[in-house]
Every structure is written in structure tokens, then in C-alpha cells.
N, C-alpha and C. Protein backbone atom coordinates (compact mmCIF):
# COMPACT_ATOMS: atom_id res chain seq x y z
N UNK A 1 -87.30 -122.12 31.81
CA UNK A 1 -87.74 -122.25 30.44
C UNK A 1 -88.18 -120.90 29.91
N UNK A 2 -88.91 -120.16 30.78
CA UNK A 2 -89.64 -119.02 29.96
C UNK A 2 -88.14 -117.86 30.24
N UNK A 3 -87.30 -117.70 30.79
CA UNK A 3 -86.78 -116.68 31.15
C UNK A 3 -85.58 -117.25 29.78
N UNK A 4 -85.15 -118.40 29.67
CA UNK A 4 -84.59 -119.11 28.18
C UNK A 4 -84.90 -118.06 27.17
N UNK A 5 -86.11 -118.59 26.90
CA UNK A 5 -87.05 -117.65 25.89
C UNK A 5 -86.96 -116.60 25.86
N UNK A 6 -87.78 -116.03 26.79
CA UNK A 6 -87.82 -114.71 26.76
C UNK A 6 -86.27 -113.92 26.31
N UNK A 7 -85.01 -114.37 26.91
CA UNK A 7 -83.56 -114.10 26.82
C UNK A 7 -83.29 -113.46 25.15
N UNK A 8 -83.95 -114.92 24.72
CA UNK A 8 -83.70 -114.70 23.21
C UNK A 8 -84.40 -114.24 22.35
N UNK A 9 -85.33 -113.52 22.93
CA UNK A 9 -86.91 -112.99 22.09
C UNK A 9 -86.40 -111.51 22.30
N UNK A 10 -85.66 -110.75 23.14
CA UNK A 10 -85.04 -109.66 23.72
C UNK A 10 -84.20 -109.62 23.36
N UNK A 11 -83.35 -110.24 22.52
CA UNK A 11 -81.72 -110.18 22.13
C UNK A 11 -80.73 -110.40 22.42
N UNK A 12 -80.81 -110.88 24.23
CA UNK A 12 -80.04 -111.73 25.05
C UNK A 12 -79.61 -112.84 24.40
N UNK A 13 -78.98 -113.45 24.98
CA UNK A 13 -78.13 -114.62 24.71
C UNK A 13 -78.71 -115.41 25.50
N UNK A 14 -79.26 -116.70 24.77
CA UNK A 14 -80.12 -117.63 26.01
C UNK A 14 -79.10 -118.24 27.36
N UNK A 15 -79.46 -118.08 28.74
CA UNK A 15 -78.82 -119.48 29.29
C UNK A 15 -79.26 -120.76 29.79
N UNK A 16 -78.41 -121.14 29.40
CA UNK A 16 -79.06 -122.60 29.92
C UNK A 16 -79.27 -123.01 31.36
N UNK A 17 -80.04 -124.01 31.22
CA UNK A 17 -80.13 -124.50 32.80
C UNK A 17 -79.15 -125.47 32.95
N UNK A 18 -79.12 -125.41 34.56
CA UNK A 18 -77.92 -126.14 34.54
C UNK A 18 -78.28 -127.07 36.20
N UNK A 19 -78.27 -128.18 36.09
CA UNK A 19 -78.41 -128.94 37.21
C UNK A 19 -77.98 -129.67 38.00
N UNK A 20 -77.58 -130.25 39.43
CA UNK A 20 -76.58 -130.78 39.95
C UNK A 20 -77.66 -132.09 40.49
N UNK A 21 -76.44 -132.72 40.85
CA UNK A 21 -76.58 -134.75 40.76
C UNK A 21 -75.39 -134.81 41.87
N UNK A 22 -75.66 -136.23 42.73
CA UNK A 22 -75.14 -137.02 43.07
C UNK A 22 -75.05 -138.18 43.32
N UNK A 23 -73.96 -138.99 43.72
CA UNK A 23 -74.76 -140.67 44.76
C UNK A 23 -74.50 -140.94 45.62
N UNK A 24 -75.35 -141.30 47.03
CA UNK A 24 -75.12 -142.04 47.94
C UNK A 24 -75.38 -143.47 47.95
N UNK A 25 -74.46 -144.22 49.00
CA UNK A 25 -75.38 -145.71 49.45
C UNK A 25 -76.44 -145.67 49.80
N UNK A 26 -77.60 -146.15 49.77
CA UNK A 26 -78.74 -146.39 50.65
C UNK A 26 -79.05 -148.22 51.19
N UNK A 27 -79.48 -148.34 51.90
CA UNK A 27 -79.78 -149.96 52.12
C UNK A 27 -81.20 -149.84 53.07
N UNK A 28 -81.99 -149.92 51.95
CA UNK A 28 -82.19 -150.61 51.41
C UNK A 28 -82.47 -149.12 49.78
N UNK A 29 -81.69 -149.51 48.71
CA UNK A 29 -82.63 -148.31 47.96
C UNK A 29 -83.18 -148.57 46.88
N UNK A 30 -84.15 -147.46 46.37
CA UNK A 30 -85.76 -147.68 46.22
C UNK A 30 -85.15 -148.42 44.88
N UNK A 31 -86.33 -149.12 44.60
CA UNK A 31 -86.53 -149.85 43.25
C UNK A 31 -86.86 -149.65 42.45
N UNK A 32 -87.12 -148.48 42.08
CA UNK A 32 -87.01 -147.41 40.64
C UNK A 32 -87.58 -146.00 41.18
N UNK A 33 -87.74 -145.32 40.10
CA UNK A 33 -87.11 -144.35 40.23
C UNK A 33 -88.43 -143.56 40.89
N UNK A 34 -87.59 -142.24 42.00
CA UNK A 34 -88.42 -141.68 42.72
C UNK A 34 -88.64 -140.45 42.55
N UNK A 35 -89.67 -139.75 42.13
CA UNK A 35 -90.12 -138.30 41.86
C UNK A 35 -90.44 -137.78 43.01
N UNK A 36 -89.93 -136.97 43.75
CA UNK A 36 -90.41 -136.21 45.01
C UNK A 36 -90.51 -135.00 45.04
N UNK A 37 -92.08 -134.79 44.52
CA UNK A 37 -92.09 -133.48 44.28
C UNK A 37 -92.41 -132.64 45.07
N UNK A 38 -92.71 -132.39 46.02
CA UNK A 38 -92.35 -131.21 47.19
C UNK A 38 -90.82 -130.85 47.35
N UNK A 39 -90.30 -132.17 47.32
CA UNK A 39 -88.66 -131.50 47.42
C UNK A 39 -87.94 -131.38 45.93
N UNK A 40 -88.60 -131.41 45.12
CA UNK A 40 -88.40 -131.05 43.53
C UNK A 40 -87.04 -132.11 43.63
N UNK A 41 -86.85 -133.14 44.28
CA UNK A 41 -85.65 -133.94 44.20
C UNK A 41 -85.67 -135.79 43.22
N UNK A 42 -85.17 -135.69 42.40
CA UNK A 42 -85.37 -137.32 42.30
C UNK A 42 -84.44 -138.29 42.50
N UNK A 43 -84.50 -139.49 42.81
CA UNK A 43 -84.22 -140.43 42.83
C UNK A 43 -84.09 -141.28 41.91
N UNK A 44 -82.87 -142.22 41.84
CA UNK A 44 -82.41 -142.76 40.34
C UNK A 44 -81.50 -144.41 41.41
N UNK A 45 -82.33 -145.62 41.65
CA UNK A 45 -81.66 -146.70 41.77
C UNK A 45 -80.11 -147.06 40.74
N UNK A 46 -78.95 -147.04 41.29
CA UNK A 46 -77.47 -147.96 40.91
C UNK A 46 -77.23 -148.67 41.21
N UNK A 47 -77.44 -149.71 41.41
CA UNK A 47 -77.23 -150.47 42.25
C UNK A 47 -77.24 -150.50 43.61
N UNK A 48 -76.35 -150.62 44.62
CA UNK A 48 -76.70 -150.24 45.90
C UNK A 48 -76.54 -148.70 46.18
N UNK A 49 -76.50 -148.00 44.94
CA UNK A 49 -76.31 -146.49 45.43
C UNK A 49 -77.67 -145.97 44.65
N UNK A 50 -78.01 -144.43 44.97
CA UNK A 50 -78.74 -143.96 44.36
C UNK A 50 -78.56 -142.17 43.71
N UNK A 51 -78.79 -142.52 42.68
CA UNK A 51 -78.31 -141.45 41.94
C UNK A 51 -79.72 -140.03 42.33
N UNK A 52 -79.01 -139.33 43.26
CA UNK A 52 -79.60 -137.96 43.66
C UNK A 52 -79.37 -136.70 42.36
N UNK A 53 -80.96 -136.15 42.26
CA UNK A 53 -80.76 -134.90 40.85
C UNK A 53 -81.43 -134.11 41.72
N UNK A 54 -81.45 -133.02 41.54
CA UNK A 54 -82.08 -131.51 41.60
C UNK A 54 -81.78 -130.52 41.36
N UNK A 55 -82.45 -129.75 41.40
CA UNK A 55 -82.21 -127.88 41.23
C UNK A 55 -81.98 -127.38 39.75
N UNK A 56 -82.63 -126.46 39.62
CA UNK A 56 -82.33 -126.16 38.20
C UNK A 56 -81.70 -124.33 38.21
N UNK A 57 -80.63 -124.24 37.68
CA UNK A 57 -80.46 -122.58 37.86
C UNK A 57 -80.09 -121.85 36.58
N UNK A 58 -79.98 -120.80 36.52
CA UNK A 58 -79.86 -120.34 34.92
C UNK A 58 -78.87 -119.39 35.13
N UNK A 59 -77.67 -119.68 34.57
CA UNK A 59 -76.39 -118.90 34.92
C UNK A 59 -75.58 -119.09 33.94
N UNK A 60 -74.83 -118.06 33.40
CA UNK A 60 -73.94 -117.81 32.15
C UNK A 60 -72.97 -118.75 32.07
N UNK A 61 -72.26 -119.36 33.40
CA UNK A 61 -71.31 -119.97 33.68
C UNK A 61 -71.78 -121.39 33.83
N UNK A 62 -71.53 -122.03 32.88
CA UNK A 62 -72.61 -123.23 33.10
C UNK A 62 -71.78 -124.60 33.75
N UNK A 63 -70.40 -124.36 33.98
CA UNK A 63 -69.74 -124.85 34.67
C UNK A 63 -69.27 -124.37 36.32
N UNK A 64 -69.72 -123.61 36.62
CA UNK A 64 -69.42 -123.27 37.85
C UNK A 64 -70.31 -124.05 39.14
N UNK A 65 -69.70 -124.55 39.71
CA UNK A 65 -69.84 -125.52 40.91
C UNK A 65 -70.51 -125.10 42.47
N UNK A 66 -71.69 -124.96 42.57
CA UNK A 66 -71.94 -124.45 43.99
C UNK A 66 -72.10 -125.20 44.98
N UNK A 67 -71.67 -125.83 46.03
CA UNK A 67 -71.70 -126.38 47.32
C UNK A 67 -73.10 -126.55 47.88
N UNK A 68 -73.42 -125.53 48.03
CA UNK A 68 -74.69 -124.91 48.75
C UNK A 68 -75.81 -125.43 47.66
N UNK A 69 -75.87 -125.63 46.77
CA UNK A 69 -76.56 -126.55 45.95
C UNK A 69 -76.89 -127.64 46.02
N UNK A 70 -75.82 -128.25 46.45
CA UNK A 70 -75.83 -130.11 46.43
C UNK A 70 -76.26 -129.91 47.60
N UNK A 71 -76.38 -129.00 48.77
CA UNK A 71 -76.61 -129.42 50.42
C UNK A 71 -77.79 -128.92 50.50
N UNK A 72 -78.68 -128.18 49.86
CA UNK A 72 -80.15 -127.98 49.49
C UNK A 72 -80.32 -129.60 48.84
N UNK A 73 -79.93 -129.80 48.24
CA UNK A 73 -80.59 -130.97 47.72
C UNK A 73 -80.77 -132.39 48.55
N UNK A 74 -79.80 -132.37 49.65
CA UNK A 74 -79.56 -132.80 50.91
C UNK A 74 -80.55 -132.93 51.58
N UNK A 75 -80.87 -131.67 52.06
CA UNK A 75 -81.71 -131.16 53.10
C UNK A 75 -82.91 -131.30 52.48
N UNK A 76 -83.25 -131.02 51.77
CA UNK A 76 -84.98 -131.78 50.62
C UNK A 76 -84.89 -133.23 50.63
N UNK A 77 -84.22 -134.07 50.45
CA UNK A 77 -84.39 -135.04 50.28
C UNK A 77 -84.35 -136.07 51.72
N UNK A 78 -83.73 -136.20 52.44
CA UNK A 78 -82.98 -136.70 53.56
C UNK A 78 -84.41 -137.42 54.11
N UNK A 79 -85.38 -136.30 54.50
CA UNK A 79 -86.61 -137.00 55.00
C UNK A 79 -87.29 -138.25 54.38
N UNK A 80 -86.94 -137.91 53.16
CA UNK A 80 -87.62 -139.23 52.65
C UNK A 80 -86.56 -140.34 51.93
N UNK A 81 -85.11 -140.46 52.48
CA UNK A 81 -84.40 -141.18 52.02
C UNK A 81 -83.48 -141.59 53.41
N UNK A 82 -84.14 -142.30 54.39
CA UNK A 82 -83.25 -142.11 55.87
C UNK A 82 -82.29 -142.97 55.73
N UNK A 83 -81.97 -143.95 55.27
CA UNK A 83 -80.78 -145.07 55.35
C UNK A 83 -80.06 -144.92 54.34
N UNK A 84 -79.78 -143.46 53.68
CA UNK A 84 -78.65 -143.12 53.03
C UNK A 84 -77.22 -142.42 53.62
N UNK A 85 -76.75 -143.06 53.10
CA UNK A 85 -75.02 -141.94 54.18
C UNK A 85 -75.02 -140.78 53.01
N UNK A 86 -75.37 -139.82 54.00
CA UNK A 86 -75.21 -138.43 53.15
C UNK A 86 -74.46 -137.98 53.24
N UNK A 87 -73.31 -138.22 54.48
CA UNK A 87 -71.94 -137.95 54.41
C UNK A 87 -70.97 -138.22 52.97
N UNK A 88 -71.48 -139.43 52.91
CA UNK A 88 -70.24 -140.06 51.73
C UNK A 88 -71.13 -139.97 50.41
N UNK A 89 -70.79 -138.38 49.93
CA UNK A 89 -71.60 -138.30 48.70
C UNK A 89 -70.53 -138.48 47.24
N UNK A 90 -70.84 -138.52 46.43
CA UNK A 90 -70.08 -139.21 45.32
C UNK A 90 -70.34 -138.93 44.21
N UNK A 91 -69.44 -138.71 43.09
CA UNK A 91 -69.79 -137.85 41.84
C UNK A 91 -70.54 -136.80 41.98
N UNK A 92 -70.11 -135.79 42.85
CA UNK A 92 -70.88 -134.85 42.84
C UNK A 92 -71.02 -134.00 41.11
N UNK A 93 -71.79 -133.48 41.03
CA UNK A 93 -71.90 -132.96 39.43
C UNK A 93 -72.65 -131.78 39.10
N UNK A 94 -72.82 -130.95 38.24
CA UNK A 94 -73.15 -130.23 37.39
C UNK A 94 -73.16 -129.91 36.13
N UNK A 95 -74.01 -129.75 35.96
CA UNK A 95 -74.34 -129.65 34.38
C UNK A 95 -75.48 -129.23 33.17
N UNK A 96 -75.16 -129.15 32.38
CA UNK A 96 -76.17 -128.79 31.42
C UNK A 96 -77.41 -129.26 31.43
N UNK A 97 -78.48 -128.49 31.64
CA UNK A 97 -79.79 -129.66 31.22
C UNK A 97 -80.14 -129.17 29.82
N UNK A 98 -80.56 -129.64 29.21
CA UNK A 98 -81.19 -129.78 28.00
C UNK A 98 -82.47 -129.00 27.67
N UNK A 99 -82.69 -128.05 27.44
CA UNK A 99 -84.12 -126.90 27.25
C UNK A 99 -84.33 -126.46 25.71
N UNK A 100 -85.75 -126.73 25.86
CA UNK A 100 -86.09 -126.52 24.67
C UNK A 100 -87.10 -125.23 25.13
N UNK A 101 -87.70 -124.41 24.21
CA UNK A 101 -88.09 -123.19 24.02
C UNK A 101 -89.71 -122.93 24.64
N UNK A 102 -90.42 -124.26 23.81
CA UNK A 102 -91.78 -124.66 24.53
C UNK A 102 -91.56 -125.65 25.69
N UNK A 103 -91.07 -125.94 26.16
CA UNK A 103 -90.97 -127.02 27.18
C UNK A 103 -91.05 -128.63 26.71
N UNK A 104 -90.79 -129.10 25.78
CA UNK A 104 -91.35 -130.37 25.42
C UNK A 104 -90.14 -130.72 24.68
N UNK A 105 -89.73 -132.08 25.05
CA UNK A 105 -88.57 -132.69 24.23
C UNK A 105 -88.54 -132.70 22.64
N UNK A 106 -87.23 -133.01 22.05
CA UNK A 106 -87.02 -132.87 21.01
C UNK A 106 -86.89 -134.58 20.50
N UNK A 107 -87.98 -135.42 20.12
CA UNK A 107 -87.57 -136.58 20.06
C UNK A 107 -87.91 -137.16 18.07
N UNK A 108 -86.99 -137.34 17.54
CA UNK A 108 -87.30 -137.42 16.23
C UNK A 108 -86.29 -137.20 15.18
N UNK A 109 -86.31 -138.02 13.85
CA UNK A 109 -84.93 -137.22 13.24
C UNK A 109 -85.03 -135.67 12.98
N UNK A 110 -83.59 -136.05 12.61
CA UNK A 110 -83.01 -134.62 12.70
C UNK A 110 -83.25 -134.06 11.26
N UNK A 111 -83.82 -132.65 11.39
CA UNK A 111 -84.41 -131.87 10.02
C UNK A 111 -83.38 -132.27 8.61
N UNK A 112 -83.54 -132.52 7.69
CA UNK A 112 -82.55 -132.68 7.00
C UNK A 112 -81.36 -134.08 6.78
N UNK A 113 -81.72 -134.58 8.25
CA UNK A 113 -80.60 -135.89 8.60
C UNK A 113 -81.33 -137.51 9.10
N UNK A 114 -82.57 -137.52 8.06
CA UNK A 114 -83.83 -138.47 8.77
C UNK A 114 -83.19 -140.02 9.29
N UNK A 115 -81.85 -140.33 9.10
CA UNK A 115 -80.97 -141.82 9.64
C UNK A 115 -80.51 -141.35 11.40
N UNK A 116 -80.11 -140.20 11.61
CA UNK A 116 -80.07 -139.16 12.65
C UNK A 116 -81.84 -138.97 13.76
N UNK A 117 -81.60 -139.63 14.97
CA UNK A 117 -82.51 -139.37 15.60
C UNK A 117 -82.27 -138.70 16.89
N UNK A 118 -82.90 -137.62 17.12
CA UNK A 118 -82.52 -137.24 18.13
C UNK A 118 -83.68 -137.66 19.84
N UNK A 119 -83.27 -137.30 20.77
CA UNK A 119 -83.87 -137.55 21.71
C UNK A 119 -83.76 -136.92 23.20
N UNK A 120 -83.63 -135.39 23.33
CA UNK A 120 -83.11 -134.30 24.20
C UNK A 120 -84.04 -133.68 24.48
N UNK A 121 -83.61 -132.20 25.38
CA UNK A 121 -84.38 -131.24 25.29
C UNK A 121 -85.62 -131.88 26.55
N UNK A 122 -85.32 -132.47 27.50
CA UNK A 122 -86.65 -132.82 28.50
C UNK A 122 -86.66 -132.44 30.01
N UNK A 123 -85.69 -131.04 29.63
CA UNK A 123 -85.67 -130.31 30.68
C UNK A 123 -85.23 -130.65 32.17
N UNK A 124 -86.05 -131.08 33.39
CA UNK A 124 -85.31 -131.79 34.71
C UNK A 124 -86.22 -132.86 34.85
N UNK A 125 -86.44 -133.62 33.85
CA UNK A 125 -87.62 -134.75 33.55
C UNK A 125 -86.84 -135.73 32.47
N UNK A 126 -85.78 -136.00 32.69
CA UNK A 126 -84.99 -137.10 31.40
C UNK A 126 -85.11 -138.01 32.12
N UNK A 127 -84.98 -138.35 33.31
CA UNK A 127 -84.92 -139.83 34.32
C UNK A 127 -85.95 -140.20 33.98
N UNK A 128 -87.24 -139.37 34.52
CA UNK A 128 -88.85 -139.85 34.79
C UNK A 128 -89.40 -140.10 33.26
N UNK A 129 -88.70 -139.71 32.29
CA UNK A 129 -89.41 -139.61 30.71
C UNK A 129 -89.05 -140.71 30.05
N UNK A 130 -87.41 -140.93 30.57
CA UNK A 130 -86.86 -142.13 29.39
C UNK A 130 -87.70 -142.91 29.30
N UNK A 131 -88.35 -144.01 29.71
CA UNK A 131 -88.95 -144.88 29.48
C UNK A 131 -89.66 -144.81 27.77
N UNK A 132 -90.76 -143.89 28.45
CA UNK A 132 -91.51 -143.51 27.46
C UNK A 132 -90.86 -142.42 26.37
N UNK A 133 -89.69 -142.33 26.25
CA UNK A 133 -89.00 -142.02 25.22
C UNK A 133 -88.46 -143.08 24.04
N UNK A 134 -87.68 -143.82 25.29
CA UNK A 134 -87.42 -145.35 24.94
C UNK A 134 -88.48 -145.78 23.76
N UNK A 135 -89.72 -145.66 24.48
CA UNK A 135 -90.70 -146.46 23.49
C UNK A 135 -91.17 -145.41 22.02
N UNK A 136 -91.31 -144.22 22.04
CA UNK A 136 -91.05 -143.72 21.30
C UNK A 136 -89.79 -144.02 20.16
N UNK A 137 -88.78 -144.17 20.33
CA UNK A 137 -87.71 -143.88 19.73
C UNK A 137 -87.53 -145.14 19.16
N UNK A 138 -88.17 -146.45 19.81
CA UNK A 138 -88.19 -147.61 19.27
C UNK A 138 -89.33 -147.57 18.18
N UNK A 139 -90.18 -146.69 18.34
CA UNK A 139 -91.25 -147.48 17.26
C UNK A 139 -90.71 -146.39 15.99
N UNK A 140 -90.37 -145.42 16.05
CA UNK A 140 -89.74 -144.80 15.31
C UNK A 140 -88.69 -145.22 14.30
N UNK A 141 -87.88 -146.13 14.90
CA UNK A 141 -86.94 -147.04 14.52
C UNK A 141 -87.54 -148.11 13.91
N UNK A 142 -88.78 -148.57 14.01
CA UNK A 142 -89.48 -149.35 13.40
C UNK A 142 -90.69 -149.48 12.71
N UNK A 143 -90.63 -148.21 12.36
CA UNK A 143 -91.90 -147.53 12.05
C UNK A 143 -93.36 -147.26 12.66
N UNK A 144 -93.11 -148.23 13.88
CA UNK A 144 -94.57 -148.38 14.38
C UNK A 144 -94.89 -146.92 15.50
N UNK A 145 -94.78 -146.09 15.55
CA UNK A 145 -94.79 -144.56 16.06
C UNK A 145 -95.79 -144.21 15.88
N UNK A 146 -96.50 -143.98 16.82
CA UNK A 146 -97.98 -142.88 16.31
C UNK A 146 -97.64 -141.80 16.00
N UNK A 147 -98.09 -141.36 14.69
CA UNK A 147 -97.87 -140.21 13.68
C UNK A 147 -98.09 -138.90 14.20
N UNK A 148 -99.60 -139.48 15.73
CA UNK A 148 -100.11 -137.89 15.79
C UNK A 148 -98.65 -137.51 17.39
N UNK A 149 -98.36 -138.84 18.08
CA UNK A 149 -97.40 -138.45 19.19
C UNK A 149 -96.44 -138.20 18.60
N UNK A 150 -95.44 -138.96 17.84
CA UNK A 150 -94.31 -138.22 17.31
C UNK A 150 -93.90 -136.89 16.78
N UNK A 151 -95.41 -136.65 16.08
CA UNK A 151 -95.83 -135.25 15.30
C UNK A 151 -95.17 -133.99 16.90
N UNK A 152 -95.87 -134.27 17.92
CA UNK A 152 -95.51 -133.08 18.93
C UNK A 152 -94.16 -132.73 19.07
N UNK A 153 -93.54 -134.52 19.34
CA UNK A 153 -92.22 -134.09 20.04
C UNK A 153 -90.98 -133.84 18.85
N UNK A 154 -91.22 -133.65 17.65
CA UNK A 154 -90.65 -133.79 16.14
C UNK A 154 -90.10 -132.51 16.00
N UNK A 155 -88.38 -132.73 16.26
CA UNK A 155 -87.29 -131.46 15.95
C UNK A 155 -87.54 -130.70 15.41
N UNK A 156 -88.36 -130.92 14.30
CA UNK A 156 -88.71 -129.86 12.94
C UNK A 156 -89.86 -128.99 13.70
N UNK A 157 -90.53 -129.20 14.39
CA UNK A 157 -91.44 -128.63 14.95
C UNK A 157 -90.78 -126.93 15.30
N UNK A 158 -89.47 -127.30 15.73
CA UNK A 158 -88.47 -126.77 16.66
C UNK A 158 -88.24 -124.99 15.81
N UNK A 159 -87.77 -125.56 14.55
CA UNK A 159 -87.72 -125.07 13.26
C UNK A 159 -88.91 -124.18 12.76
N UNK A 160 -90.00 -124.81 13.21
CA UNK A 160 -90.80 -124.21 12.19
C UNK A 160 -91.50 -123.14 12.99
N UNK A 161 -91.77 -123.09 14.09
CA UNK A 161 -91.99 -122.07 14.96
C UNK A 161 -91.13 -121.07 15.69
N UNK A 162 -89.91 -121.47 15.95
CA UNK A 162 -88.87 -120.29 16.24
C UNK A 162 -87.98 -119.55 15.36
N UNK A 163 -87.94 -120.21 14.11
CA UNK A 163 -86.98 -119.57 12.95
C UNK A 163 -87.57 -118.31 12.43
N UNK A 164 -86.23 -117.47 12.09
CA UNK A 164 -86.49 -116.25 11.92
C UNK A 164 -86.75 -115.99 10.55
């Protein structure tokens, strides 16, 4: 996040973060979702599989695929996930995470486009947040939103402090 920033406060070109995912079987696996933060790894129940996230890296190439990535994420996790086949890993992935400048999601319409709601920007915390995004974005939709929580996470915010 700060090296984001900083990128573009210097004249750099920001990069993004970019994070890798997978799934194994597990039997028995967990029943929602697991934050393991020593191994900065989480856990995401699919049904009988479980959707593995970690690592965050900041590289120009935001498609480029590292091996050695997904097998760190392996090796962090394994201890606390033993009845998974880590052999037979699946959708392996990479990709964009979503960063915003202060660290804090972008949840709210969009400046100018108030039928337009957005709901991004939550860095390597979108699994563990949805919920309480969810509920956000519903009362929003229904007006019932606390004025002073929405106020934080509100796009325009975005706008009004980084624009030049």
C-alpha cells in the first residue's frame, strides 16, 4: 500500500498488488472462513474444496505467474490444514488485488454516477470483509446506512484527498 503511494507521489507509475489463490479438497473443510495470520494465509470453504489466498507482491507485470508463490503458500498453510491433498491443487491463480491509496475500501456510489455503487479497493481482506460490506451495501441500497460509516468508506472521499 504505502510503496503504491509513495510510486505515485514520486512520479512513478503505481503498481498494483497482485495475489495468488488456489483449491484443494479437504475432508473435513472448515466451515467458514479462516484467517491465519501468522501464515498471512486464508481460507475460503467450496464446498468440499477450499479456496486457498495469499501473498501479496508489487510487480509491473501483473500477470506473470510464479510457482514458488503458490508453494510458499503451501508450506504456511499445510500445518493448519492437514486433511487437504496439496498435491491436487486447482485453479491455480493470480491476480490483481484491489488497492486503494489509504488502505480502506472504496464502498459507495460512484462520484457523479449515484445509481452506480461501487464496492472494491479492500486490499488482501475482500474474503474476511464481504460480509460486512454486504451489509453496508445493503443498507445503502435502502437507505438505512449509517451516514457517519458510509461517510469513511465513500469513493468521493477518494477524490477529494488525492486529486491534483
Amino acid at each position: 500500500m504505502a510503496g503504491a503511494g509513495a510510486g505515485a507521489r514520486q512520479g512513478r507509475r503505481p503498481v498494483a498488488g497482485k495475489g495468488y489463490s488456489f483449491s484443494v479438497a479437504a475432508e473435513p473443510p472448515p466451515s467458514r472462513l479462516v484467517h491465519l495470520g501468522a501464515a498471512k494465509v486464508v481460507l475460503a470453504p467450496m464446498g468440499k474444496r477450499v479456496r486457498v489466498a495469499g501473498t501479496m507482491e508489487f510487480e509491473r507485470d501483473a500477470d506473470r505467474f510464479r510457482q514458488r508463490r503458490v508453494e510458499a503458500i503451501v508450506a504456511a498453510a499445510r500445518p493448519y490444514l492437514r486433511h487437504a491433498d496439496w498435491d491436487d491443487r486447482q485453479e491455480e491463480w493470480v491476480g490483481p488485488r484491489p488497492m486503494t491509496p489509504d488502505g480502506l475500501p472504496l464502498i459507495g456510489p460512484v462520484p457523479g454516477h449515484p445509481r452506480v455503487l461501487l464496492a472494491t479497493g479492500h486490499n488482501m481482506l475482500g474474503l474476511m470483509l464481504a460480509p460486512a460490506t454486504g451489509r453496508l451495501v445493503a443498507g445503502l441500497l435502502t437507505g438505512a446506512a449509517d451516514p457517519r460509516l458510509s461517510s469513511i468508506f465513500a469513493p468521493v472521499r477518494s477524490i477529494r484527498r488525492y486529486s491534483r
